[in-house]
Protein backbone atom coordinates (compact mmCIF):
# COMPACT_ATOMS: atom_id res chain seq x y z
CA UNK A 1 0.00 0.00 0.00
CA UNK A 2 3.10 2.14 0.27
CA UNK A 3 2.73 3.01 -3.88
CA UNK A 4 -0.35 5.05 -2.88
CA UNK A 5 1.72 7.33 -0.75
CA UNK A 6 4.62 7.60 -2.91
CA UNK A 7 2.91 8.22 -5.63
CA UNK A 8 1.93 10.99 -4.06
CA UNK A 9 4.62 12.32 -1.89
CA UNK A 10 6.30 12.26 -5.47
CA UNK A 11 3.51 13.35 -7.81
CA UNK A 12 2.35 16.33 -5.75
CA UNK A 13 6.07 18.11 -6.13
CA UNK A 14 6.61 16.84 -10.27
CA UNK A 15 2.47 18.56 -10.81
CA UNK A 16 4.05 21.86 -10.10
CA UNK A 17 6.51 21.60 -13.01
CA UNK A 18 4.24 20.99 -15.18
CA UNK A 19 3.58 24.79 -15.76
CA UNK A 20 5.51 26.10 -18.66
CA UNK A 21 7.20 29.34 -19.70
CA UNK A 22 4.20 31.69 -19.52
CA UNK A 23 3.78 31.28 -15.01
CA UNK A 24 0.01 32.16 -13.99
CA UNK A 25 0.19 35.19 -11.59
CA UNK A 26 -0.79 32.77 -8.94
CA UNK A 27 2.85 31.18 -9.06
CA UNK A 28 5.79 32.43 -7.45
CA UNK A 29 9.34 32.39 -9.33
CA UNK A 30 12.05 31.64 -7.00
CA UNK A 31 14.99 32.98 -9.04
CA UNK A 32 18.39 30.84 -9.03
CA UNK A 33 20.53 33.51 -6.96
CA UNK A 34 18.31 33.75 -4.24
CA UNK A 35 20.21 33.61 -1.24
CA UNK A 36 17.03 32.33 0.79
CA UNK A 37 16.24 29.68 -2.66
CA UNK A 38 15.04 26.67 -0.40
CA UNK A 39 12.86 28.72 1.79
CA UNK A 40 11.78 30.30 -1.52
CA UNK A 41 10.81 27.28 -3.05
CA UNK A 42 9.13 25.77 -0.08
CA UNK A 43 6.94 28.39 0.48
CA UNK A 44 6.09 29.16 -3.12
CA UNK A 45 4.76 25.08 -3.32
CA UNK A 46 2.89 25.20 -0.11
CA UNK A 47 0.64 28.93 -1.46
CA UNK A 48 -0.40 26.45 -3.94
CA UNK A 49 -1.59 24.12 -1.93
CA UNK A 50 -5.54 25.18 -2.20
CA UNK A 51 -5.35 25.56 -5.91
CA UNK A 52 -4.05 22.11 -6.49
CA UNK A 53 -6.81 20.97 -4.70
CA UNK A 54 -9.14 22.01 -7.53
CA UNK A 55 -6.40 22.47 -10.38
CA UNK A 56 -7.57 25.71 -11.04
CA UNK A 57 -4.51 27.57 -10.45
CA UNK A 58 -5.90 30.85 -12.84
CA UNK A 59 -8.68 31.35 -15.04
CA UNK A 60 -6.32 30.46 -17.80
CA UNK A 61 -4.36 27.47 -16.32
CA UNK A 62 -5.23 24.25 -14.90
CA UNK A 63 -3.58 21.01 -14.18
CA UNK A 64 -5.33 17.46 -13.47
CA UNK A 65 -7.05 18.26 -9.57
CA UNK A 66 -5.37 16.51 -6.24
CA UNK A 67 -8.86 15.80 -5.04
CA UNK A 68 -9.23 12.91 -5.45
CA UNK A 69 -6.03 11.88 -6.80
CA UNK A 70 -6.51 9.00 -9.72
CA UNK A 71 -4.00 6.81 -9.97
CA UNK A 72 -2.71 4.51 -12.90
CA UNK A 73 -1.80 0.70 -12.05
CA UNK A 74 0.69 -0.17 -9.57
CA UNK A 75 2.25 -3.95 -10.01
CA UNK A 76 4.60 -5.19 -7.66
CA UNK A 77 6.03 -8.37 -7.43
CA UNK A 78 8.51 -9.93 -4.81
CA UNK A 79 8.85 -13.75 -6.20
CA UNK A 80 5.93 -16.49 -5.51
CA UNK A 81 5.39 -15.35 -2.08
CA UNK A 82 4.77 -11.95 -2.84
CA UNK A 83 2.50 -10.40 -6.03
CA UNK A 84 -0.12 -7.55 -6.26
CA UNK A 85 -2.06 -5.42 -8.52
CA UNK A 86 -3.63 -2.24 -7.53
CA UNK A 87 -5.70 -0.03 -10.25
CA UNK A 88 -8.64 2.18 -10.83
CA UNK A 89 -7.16 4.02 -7.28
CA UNK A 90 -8.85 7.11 -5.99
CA UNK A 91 -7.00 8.84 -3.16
CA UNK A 92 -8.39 11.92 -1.04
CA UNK A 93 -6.25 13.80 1.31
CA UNK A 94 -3.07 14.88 -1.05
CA UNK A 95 -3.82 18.29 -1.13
CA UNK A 96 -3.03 18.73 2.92
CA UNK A 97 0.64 17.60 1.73
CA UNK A 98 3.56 19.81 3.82
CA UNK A 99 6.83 20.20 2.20
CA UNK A 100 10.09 20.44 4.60
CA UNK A 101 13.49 20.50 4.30
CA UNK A 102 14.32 21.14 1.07
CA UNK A 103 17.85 21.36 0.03
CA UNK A 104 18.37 22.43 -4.04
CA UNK A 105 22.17 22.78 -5.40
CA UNK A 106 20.99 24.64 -9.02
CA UNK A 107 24.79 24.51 -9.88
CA UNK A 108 24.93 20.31 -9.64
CA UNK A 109 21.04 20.03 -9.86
CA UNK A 110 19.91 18.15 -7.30
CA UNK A 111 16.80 18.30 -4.99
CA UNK A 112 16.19 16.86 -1.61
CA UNK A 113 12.92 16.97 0.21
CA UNK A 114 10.57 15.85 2.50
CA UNK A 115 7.34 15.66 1.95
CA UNK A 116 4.68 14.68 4.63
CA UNK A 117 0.90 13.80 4.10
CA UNK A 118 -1.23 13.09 7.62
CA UNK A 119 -4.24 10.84 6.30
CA UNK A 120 -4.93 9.58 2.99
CA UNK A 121 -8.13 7.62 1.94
CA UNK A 122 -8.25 5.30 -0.97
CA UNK A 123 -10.73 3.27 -2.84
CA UNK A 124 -9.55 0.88 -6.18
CA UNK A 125 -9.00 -2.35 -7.36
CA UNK A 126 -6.97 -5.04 -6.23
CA UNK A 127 -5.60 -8.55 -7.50
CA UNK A 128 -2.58 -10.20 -4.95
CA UNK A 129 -1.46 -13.68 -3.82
CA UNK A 130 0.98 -12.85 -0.70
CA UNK A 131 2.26 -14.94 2.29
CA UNK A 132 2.44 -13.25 5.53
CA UNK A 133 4.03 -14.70 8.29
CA UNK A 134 2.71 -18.40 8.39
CA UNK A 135 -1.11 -17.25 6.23
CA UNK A 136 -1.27 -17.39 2.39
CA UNK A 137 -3.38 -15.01 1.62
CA UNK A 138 -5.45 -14.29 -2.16
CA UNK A 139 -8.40 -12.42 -3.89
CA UNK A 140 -9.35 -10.35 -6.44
CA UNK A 141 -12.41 -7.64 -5.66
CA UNK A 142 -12.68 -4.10 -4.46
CA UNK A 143 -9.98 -2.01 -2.00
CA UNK A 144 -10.26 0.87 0.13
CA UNK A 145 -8.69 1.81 3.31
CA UNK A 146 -6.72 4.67 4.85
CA UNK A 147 -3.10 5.58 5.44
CA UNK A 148 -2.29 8.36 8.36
CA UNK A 149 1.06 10.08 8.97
CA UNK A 150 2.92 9.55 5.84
CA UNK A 151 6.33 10.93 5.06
CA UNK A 152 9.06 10.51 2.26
CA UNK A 153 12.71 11.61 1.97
CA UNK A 154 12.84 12.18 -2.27
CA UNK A 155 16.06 13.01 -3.39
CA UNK A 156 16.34 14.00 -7.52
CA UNK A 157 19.32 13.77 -9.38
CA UNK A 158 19.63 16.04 -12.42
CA UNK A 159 21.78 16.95 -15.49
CA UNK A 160 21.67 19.42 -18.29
CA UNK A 161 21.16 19.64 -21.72
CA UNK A 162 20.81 21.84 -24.94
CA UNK A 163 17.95 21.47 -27.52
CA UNK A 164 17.49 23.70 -30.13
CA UNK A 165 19.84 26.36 -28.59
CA UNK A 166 18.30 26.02 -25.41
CA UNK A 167 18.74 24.37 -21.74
CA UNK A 168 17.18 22.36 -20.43
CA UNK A 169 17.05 19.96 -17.32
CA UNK A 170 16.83 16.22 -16.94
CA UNK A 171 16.54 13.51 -13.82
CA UNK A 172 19.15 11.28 -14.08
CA UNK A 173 18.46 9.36 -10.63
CA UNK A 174 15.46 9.66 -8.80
CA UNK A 175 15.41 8.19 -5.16
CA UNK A 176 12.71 7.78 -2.39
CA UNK A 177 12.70 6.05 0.92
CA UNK A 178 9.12 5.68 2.34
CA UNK A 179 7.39 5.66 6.13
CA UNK A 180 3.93 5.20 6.89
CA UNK A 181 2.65 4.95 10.64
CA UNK A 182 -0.35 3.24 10.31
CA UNK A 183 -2.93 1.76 7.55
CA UNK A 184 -5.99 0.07 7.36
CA UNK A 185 -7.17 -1.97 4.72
CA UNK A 186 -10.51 -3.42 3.72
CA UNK A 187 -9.94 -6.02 0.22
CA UNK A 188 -13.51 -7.46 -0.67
CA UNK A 189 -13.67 -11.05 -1.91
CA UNK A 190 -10.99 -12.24 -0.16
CA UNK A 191 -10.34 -16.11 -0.67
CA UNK A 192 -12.56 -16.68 -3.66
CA UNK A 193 -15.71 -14.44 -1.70
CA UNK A 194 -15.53 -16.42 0.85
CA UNK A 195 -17.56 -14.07 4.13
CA UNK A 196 -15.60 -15.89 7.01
CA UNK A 197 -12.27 -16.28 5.07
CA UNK A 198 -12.50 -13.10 3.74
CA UNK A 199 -13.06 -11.34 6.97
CA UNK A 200 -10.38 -13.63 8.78
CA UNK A 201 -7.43 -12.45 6.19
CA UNK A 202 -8.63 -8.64 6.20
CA UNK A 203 -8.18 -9.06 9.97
CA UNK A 204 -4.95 -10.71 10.18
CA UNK A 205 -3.81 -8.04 7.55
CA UNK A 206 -4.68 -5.09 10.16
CA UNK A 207 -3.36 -6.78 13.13
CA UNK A 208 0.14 -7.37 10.69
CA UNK A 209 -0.16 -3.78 9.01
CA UNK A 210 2.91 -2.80 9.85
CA UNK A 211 4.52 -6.14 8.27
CA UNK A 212 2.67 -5.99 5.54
CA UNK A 213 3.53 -2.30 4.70
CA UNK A 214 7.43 -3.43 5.28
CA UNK A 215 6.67 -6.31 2.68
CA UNK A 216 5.44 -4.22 -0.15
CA UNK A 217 8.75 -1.37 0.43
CA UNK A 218 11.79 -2.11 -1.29
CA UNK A 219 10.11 -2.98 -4.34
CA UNK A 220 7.77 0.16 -4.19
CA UNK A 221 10.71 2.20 -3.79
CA UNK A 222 12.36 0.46 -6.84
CA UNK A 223 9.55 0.64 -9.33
CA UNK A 224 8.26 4.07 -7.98
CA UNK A 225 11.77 5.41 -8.44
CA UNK A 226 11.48 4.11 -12.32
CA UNK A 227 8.39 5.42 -12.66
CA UNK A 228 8.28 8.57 -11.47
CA UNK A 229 12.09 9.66 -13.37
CA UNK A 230 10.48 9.30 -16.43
CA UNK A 231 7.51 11.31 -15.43
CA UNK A 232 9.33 14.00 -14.27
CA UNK A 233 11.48 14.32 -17.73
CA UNK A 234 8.31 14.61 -19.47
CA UNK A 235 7.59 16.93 -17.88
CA UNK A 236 10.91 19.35 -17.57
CA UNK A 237 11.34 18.61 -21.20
CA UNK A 238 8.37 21.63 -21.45
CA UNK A 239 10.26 24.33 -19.79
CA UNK A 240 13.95 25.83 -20.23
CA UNK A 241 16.01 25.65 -16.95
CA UNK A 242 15.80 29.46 -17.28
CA UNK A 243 11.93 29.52 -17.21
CA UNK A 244 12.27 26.97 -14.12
CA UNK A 245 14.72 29.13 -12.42
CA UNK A 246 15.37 32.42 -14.17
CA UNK A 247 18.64 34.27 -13.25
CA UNK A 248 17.63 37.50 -12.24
């Protein structure tokens, strides 16, 4: 359940650079020789915080909304003791995201953040076969559940490069180590629809949440880390590094 949060512990900071040259009013340029650039940047991402709620950030501009947050397939798979399939997601509660921390070398282009989010509700799609502890556990139905106190170190690793005369930036390396307190999870149709079954392995899933959410980590961080890099250089690839971070 992890790729719900890093999706979008990720996905909330890469939305904002989807803007390109021509800024709506309602964003703040942090220029590249501002002493106070972190602070700048932090607080400029956090001011948009209502608007990406909606996705209206002017009357001219909008971007896909953070409420709810729709969310394309998440696979993961961990060898015979370990697959899952999450799609159709729906997640409310990314627009109360806080952004701390933030250290940004423009000269070697790299970003490090934290990003917290304090309760996140999802709904979806599910298909896994897992073993936890000594239970095998299967089904295919509906999901929903909630995560609370969520937090992600992201760290982005970047490089230049010219295009038609131009700069521009690109992520090299994309990193993200995930934490999540506490979730609860309801999967319908446990064990072939089975009602007892069914309500025995959502149980034992609850009382094991935090095992469970350390099963499905590393390889969340892996593909996540895949996923979101290329992302992200679709969407720099629509700005110069100037128009990102003009000089004066």
């Amino acid at each position: 359940m992890k790729s719900f949060a890093a999706i979008l512990l990720i996905g909330v900071i890469l939305r904002i650079d989807t803007i390109d040259a021509k800024l709506p009013p309602s964003i703040h340029v942090c220029k590249r020789n501002d002493p106070d650039l972190n602070k700048c940047i932090v607080e400029s991402v956090n001011a948009l915080r209502p608007l990406l709620a909606t996705g209206k950030i002017s009357d001219d501009f909008s971007i896909p909304p953070l409420e709810p947050l729709a969310l394309s397939t998440v696979n993961m798979d961990r060898g015979s003791e370990f697959k899952a399939t999450f799609s159709e997601l729906l997640v409310s509660g990314p627009s109360k995201f806080q952004v701390d921390n933030l250290k940004v070398n423009i000269d070697k282009l790299t970003f490090d953040f934290n990003i917290y989010l304090p309760k996140l509700s999802f709904r979806g799609k599910y298909d896994l076969k897992i073993r936890l502890l000594l239970l095998n556990i299967a089904g295919v139905g509906d999901l929903k559940g909630v995560l609370e106190n969520s937090r992600a170190r992201v760290k982005l690793y970047c490089e230049r490069y010219d295009r038609d005369g131009q700069q521009y930036m690109r992520v090299k390396r994309l990193a993200v180590k995930i934490q999540i307190e506490k979730g609860q999870f309801d999967m319908k149709d446990l064990f072939n629809g089975d009602p007892v079954l069914s309500q025995v392995g959502n149980q034992f899933i609850n009382d094991n949440s935090r095992l469970f959410l350390d099963e499905l980590t590393p390889g969340l961080e892996r593909s996540l880390s895949e996923t979101f890099k290329n992302t992200a250089n679709e969407i720099l690839q629509l700005a110069t590094l100037d128009d990102m971070f003009p000089a004066a």
